[in-house]
Protein backbone atom coordinates (compact mmCIF):
# COMPACT_ATOMS: atom_id res chain seq x y z
CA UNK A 1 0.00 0.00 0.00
CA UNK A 2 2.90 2.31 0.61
CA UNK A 3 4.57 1.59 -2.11
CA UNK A 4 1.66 2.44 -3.95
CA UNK A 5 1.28 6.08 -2.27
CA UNK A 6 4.88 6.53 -2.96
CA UNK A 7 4.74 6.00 -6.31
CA UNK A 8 1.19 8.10 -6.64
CA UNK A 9 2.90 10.89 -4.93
CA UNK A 10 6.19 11.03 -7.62
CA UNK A 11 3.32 10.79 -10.61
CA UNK A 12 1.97 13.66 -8.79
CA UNK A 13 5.29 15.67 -8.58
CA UNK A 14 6.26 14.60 -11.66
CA UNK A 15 3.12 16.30 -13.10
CA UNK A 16 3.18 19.08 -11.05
CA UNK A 17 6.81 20.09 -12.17
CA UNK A 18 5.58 19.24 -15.91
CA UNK A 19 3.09 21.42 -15.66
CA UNK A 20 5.71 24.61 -13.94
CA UNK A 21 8.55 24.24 -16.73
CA UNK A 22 5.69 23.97 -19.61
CA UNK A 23 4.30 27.01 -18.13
CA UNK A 24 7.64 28.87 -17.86
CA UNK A 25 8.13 28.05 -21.60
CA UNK A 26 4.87 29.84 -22.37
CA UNK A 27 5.23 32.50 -20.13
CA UNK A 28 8.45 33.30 -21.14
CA UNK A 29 7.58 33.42 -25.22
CA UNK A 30 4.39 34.90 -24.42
CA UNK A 31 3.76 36.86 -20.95
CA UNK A 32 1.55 35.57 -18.32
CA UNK A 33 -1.39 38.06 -19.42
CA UNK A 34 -0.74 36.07 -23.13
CA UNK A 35 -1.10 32.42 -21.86
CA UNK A 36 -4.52 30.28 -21.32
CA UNK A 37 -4.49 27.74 -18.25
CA UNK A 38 -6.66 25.52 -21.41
CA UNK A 39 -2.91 26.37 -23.39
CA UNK A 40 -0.98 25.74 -20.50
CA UNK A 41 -2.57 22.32 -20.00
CA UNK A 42 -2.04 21.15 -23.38
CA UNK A 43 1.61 22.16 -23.36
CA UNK A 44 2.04 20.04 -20.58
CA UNK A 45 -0.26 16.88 -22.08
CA UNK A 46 -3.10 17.53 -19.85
CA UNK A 47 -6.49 18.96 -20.21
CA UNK A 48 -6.98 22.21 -18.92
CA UNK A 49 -9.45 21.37 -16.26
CA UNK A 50 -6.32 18.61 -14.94
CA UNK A 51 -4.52 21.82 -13.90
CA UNK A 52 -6.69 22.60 -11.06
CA UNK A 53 -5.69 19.14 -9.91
CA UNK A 54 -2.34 20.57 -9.05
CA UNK A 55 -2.97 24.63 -8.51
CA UNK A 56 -6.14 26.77 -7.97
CA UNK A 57 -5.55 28.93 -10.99
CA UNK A 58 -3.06 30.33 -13.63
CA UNK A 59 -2.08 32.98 -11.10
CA UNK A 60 -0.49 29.95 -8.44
CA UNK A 61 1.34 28.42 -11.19
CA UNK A 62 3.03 31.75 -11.47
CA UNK A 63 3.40 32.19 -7.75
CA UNK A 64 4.96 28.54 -7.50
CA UNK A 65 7.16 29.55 -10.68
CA UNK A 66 8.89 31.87 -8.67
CA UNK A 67 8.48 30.99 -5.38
CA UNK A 68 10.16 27.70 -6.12
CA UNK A 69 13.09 29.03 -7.98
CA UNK A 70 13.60 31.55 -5.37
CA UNK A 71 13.53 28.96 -2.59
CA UNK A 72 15.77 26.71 -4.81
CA UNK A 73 18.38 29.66 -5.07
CA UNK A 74 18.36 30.68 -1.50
CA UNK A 75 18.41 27.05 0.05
CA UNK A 76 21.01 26.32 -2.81
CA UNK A 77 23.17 29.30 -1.83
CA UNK A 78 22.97 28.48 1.64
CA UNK A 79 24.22 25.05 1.24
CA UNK A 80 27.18 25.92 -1.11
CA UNK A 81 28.23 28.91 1.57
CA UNK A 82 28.25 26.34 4.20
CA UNK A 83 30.44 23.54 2.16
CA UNK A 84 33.13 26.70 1.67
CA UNK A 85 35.97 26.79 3.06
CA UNK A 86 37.02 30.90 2.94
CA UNK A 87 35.38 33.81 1.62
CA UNK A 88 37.20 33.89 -1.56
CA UNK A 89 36.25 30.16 -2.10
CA UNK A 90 32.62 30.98 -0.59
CA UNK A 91 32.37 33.62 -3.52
CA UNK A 92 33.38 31.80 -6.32
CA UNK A 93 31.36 28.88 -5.41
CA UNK A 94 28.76 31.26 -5.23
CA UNK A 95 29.14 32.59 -8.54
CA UNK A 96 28.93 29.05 -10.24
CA UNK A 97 26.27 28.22 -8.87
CA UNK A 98 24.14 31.11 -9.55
CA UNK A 99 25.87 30.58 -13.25
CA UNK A 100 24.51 27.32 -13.33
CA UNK A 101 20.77 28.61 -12.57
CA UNK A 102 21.03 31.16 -15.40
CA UNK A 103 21.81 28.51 -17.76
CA UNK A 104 19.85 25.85 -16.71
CA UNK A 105 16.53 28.30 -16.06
CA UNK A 106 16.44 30.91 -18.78
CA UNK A 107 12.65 30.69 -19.10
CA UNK A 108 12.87 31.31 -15.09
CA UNK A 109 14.84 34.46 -15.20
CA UNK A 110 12.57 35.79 -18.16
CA UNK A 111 9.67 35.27 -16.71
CA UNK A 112 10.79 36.97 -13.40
CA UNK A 113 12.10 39.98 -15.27
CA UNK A 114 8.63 40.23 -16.97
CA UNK A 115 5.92 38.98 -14.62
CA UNK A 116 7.23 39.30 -11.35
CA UNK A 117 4.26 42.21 -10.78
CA UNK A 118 1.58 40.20 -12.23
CA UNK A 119 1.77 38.34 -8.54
CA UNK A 120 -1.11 38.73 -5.83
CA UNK A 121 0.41 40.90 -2.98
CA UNK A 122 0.89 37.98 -0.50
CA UNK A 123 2.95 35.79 -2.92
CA UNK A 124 5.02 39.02 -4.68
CA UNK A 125 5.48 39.79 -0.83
CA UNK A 126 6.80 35.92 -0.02
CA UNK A 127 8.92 35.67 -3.10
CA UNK A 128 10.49 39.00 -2.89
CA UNK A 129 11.55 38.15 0.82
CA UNK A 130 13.46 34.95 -0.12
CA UNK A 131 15.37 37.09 -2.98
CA UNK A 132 16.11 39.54 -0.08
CA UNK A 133 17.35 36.67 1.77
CA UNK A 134 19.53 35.50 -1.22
CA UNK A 135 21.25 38.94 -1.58
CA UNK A 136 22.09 39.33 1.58
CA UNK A 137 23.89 35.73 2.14
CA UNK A 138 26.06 37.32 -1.12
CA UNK A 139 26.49 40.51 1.16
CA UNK A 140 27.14 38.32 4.00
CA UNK A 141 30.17 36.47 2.20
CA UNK A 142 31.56 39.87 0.24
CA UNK A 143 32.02 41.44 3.89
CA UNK A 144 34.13 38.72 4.57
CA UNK A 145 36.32 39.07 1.75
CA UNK A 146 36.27 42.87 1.94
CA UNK A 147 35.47 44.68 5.33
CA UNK A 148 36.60 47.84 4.24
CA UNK A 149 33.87 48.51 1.82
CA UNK A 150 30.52 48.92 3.51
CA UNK A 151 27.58 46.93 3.03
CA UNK A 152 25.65 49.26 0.88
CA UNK A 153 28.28 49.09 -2.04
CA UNK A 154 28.16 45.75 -1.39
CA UNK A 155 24.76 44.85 -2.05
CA UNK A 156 24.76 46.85 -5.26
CA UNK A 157 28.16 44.67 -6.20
CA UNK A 158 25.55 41.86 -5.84
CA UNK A 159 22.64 43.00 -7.63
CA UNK A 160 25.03 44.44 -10.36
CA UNK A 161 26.41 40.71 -10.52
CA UNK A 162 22.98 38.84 -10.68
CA UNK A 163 21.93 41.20 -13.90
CA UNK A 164 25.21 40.59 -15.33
CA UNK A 165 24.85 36.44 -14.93
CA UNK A 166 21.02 36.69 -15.20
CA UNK A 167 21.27 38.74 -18.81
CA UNK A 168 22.35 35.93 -20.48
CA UNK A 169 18.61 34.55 -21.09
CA UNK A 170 17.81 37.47 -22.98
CA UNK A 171 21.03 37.93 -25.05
CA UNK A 172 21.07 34.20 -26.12
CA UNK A 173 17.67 34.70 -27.66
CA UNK A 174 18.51 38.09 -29.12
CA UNK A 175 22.04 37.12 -30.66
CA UNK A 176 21.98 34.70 -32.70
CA UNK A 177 23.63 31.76 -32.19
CA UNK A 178 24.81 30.86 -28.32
CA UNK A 179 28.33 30.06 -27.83
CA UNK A 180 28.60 26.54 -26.50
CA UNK A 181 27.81 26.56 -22.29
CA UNK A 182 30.94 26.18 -20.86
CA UNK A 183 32.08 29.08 -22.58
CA UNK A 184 28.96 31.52 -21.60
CA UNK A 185 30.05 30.21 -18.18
CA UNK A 186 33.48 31.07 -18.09
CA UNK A 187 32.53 34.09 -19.27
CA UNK A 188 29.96 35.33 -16.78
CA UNK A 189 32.40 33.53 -14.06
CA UNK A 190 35.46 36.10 -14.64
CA UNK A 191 32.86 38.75 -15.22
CA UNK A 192 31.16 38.37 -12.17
CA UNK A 193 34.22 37.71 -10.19
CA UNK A 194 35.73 40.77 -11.37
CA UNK A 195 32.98 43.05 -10.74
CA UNK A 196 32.38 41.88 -7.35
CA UNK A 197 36.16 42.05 -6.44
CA UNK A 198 37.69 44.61 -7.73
């Protein structure tokens, strides 16, 4: 009987996350105000009335959009902080991790650029608080590696590196053809690095 459940409860993750990544896809091509949950469904090989299985309406697949990815960034970031072994190393582990989220979540980072205000005020309120969160573990580690500069500058070093990492989404599709990953990621890595050190 277990067993059973178990496996129930993956088919039912499984779908849910289905369902998120089609919807980022869409969103991102098309803005949330230029997506159907009928479309949405279909993308993801469902009918559109099997959505409300999984979320209450178009507006809490956006919410769990970016409420997961910002959750995902902020436990991630946390994690890789705590494996490092000095600020400097703390940093660039840092860095290739958030790297690795731009690369692996364009359709994320578009659809946060874009739709981020299309959010009810409780779940704009959540998300934004676990991105506040996020910065300030980057703060936390650059006063580490630089206690003269204060933590204002800082923060803007951070911000200034997440739209430098996080622009890449938009200049792949704008560009032509992408240079091959690990290249965009050494890239953005020195970049990054070098705007947040020097």
């Amino acid at each position: 009987m277990s067993d059973t459940l178990t496996e129930r409860g993956r088919a039912k993750a499984d779908r849910r996350a289905a369902l998120l990544a089609a919807a980022a896809r869409l969103f991102a091509d098309r803005g949330y105000a230029g997506v159907t949950l009928e479309e949405l469904g279909q993308a993801a090989g469902v009918s559109g009335p099997a959505v409300y299985r999984h979320f209450p309406g178009k507006s809490a697949v956006l919410a769990a959009i970016l409420h997961d990815a910002s959750e995902g960034l902020l436990e991630g970031g946390r994690r890789t902080v705590a494996d490092a072994g000095d600020p400097a190393g703390a940093l660039k582990a840092l860095i290739r991790f958030h790297v690795d989220f731009a690369l692996a979540n364009a359709d994320v980072i578009r659809v946060q650029d874009r739709d981020l205000t299309s959010l009810d005020e409780a779940d704009a309120h959540e998300v934004r608080r676990l991105q506040r969160e996020y910065v300030e573990l980057w703060v936390g580690v650059l006063a580490r590696l630089r206690p003269d500069r204060a933590e204002p500058e800082l923060r803007i070093r951070a911000h200034a590196a997440f739209g430098l990492i996080n622009s890449t989404p938009h200049s792949a599709r704008t560009h032509g053809r992408r240079p091959a990953d690990r290249v965009v990621r050494s890239i953005l890595e020195d970049m990054a690095w070098s705007s947040l050190t020097s």
